[in-house]
N, C-alpha and C. Protein backbone atom coordinates (compact mmCIF):
# COMPACT_ATOMS: atom_id res chain seq x y z
N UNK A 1 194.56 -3.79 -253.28
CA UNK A 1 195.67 -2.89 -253.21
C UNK A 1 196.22 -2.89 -251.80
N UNK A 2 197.47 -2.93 -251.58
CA UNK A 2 198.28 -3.22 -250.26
C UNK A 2 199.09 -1.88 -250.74
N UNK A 3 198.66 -0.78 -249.03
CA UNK A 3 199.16 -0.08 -249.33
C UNK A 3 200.27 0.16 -247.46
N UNK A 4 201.82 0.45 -248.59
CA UNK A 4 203.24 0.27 -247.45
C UNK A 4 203.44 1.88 -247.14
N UNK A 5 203.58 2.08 -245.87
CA UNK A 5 204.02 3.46 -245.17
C UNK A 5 205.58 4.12 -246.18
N UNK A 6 205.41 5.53 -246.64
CA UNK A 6 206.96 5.44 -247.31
C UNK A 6 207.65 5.85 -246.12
N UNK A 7 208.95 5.40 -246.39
CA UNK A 7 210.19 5.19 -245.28
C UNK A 7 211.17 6.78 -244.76
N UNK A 8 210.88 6.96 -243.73
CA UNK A 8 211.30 8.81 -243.40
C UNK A 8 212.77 8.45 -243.51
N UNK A 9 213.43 9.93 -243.86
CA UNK A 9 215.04 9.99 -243.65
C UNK A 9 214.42 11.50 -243.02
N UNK A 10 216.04 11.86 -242.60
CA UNK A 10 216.42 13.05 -242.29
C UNK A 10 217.39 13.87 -243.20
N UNK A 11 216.81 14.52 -243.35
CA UNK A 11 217.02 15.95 -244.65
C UNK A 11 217.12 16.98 -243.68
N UNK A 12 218.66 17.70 -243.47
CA UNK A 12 218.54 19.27 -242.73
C UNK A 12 218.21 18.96 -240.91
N UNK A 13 218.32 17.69 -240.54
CA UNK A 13 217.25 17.60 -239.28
C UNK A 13 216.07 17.43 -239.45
N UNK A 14 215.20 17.06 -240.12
CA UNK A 14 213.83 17.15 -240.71
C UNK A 14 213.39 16.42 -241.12
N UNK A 15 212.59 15.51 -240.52
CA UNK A 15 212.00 14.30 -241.27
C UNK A 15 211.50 14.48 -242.08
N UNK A 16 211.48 13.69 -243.52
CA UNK A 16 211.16 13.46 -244.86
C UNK A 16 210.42 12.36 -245.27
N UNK A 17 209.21 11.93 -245.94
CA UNK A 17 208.88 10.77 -246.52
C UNK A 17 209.12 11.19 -247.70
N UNK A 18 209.83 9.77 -248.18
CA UNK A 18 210.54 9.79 -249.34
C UNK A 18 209.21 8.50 -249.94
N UNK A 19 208.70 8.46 -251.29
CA UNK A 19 208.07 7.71 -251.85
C UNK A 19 208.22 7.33 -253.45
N UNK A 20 208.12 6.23 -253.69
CA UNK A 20 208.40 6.22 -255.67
C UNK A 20 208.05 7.20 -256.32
N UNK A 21 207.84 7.08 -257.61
CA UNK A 21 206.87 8.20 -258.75
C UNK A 21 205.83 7.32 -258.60
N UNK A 22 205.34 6.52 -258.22
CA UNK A 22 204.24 5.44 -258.98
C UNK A 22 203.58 4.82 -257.51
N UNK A 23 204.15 5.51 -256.38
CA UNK A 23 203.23 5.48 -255.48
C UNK A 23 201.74 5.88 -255.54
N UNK A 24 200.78 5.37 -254.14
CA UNK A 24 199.49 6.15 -254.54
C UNK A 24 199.12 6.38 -252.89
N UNK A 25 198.15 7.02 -252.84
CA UNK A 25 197.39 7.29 -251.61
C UNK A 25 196.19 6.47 -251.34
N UNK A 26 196.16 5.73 -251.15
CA UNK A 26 194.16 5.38 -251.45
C UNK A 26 193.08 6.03 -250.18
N UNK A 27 192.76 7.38 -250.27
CA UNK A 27 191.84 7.58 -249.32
C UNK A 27 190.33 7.75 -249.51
N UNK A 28 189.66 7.05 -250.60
CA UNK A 28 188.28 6.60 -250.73
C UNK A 28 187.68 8.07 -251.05
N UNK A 29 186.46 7.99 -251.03
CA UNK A 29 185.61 9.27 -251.52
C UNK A 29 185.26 10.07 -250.17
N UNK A 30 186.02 9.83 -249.30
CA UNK A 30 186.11 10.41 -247.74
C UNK A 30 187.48 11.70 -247.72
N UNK A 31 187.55 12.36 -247.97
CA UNK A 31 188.91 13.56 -248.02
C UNK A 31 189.62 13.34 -249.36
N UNK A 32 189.40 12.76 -250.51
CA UNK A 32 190.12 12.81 -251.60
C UNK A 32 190.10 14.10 -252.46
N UNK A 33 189.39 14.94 -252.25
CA UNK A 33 189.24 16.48 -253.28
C UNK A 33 190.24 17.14 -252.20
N UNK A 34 190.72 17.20 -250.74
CA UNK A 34 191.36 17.81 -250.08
C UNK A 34 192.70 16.94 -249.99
N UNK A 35 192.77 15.85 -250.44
CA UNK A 35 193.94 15.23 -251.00
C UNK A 35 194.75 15.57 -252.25
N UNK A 36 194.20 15.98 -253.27
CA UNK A 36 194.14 16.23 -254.38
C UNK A 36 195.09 17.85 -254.56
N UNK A 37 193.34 18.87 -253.42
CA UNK A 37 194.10 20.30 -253.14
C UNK A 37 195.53 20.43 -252.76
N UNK A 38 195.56 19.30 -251.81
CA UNK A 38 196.99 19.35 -251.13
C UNK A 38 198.09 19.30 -251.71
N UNK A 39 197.73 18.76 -252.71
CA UNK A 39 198.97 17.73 -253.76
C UNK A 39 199.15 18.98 -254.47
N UNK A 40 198.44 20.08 -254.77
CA UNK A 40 198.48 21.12 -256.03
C UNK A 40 197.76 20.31 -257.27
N UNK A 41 196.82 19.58 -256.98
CA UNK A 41 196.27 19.43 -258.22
C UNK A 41 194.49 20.02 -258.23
N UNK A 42 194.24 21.36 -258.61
CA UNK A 42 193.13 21.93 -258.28
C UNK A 42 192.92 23.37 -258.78
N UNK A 43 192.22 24.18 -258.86
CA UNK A 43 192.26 25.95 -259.01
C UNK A 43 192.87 26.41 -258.41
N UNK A 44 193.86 27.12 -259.56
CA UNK A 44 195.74 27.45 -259.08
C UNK A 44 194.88 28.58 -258.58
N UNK A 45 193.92 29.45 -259.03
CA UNK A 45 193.73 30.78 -258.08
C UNK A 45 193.46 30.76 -256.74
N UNK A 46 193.07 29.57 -256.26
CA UNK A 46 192.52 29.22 -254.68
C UNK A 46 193.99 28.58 -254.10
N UNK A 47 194.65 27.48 -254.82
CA UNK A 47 195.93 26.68 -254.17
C UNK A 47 197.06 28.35 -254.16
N UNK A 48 197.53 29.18 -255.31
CA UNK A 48 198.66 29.82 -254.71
C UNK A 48 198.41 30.36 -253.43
N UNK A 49 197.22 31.69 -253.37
CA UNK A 49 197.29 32.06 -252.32
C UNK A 49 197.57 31.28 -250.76
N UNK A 50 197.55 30.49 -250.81
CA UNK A 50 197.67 29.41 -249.44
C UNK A 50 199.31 28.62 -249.80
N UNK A 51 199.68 29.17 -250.79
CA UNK A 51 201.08 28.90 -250.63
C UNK A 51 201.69 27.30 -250.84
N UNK A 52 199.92 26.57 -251.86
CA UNK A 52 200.42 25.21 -252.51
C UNK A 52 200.96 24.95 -253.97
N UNK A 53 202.27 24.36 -254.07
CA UNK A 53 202.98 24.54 -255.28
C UNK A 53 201.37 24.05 -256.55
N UNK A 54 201.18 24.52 -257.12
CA UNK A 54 200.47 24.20 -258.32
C UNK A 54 201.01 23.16 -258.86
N UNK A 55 200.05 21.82 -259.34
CA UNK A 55 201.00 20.76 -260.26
C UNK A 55 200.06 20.48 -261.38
N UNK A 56 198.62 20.69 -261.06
CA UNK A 56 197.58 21.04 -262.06
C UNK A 56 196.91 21.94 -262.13
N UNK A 57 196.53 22.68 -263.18
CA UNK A 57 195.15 23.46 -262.91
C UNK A 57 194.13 23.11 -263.41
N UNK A 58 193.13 22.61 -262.13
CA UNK A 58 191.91 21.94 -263.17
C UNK A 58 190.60 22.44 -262.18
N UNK A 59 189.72 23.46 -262.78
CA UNK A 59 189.08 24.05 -261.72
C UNK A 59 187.69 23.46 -261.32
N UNK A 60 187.52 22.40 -261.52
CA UNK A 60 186.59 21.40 -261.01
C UNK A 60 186.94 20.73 -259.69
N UNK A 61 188.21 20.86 -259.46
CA UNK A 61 188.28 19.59 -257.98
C UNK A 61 188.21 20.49 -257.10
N UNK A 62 187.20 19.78 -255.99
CA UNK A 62 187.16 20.45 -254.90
C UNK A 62 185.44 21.11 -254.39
N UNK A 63 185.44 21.16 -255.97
CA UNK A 63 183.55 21.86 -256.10
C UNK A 63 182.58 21.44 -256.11
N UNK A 64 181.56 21.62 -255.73
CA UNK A 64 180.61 21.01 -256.09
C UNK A 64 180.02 19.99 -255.06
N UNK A 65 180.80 19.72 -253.97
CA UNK A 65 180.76 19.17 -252.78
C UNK A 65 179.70 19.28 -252.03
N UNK A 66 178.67 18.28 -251.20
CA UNK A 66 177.43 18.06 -250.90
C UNK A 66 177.49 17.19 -250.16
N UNK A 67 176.81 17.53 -249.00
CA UNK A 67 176.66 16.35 -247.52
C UNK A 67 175.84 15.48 -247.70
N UNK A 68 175.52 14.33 -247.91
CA UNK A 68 174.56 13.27 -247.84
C UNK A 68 173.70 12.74 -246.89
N UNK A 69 173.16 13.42 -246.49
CA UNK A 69 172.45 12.90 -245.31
C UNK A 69 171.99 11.81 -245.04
N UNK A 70 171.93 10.98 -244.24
CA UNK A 70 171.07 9.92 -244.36
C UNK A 70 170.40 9.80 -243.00
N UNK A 71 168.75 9.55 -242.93
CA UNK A 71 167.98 9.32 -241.74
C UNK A 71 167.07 8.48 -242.11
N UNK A 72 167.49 7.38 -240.85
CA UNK A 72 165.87 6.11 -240.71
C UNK A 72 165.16 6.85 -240.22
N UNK A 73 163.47 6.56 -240.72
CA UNK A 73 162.33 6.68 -240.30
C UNK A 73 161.46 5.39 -239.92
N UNK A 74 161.21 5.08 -239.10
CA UNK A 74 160.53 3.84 -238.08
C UNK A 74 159.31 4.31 -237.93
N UNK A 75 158.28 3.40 -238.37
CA UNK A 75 156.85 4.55 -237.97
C UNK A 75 155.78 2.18 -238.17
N UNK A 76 155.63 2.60 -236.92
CA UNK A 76 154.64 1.13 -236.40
C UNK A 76 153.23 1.71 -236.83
N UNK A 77 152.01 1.36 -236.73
CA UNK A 77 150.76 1.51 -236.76
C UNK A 77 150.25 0.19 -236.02
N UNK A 78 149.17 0.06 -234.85
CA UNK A 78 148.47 -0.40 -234.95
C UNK A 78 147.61 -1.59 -235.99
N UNK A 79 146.73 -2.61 -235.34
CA UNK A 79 146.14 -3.13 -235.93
C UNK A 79 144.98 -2.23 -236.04
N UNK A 80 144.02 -2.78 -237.91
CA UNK A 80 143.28 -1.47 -237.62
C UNK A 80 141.55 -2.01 -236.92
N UNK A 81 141.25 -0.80 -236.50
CA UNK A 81 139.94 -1.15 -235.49
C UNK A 81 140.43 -1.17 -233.92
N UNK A 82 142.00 -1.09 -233.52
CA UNK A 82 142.70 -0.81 -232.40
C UNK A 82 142.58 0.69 -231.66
């Protein structure tokens, strides 16, 4: 997937990105549930108050979210009788 910057105009003084219907975003499993929120696609009771137009209500995105930790452990021993 080759993805092209959409092209700004000025609307009012105000820069605008203007993009197809059939555009996409691709931002991986790294900020995509806060991509999603942004868009209004998420729990309209959490998106109105913050003043994002609703475009879905689907009250799973966003939830359920969990840090993955990951840590090496390195552990040498001796030969034994050392």
């Amino acid at each position: 997937m080759t993805a092209y910057p959409a092209p700004l105009s000025r609307v009012d003084g105000d820069r605008v990105a203007a993009a197809p219907a059939t555009s996409s975003s691709p931002a991986g499993w790294i900020g995509s549930a806060q991509l999603l929120l942004l868009s209004g696609i998420g729990p309209a009771d959490d998106l109105r108050p913050l003043g994002v137009d609703v475009r879905a209500d689907l009250a799973g995105v966003g939830a359920n979210l969990h840090d993955h930790a990951l840590a090496t452990i390195l552990y040498s021993a001796g030969a034994e009788g050392t």
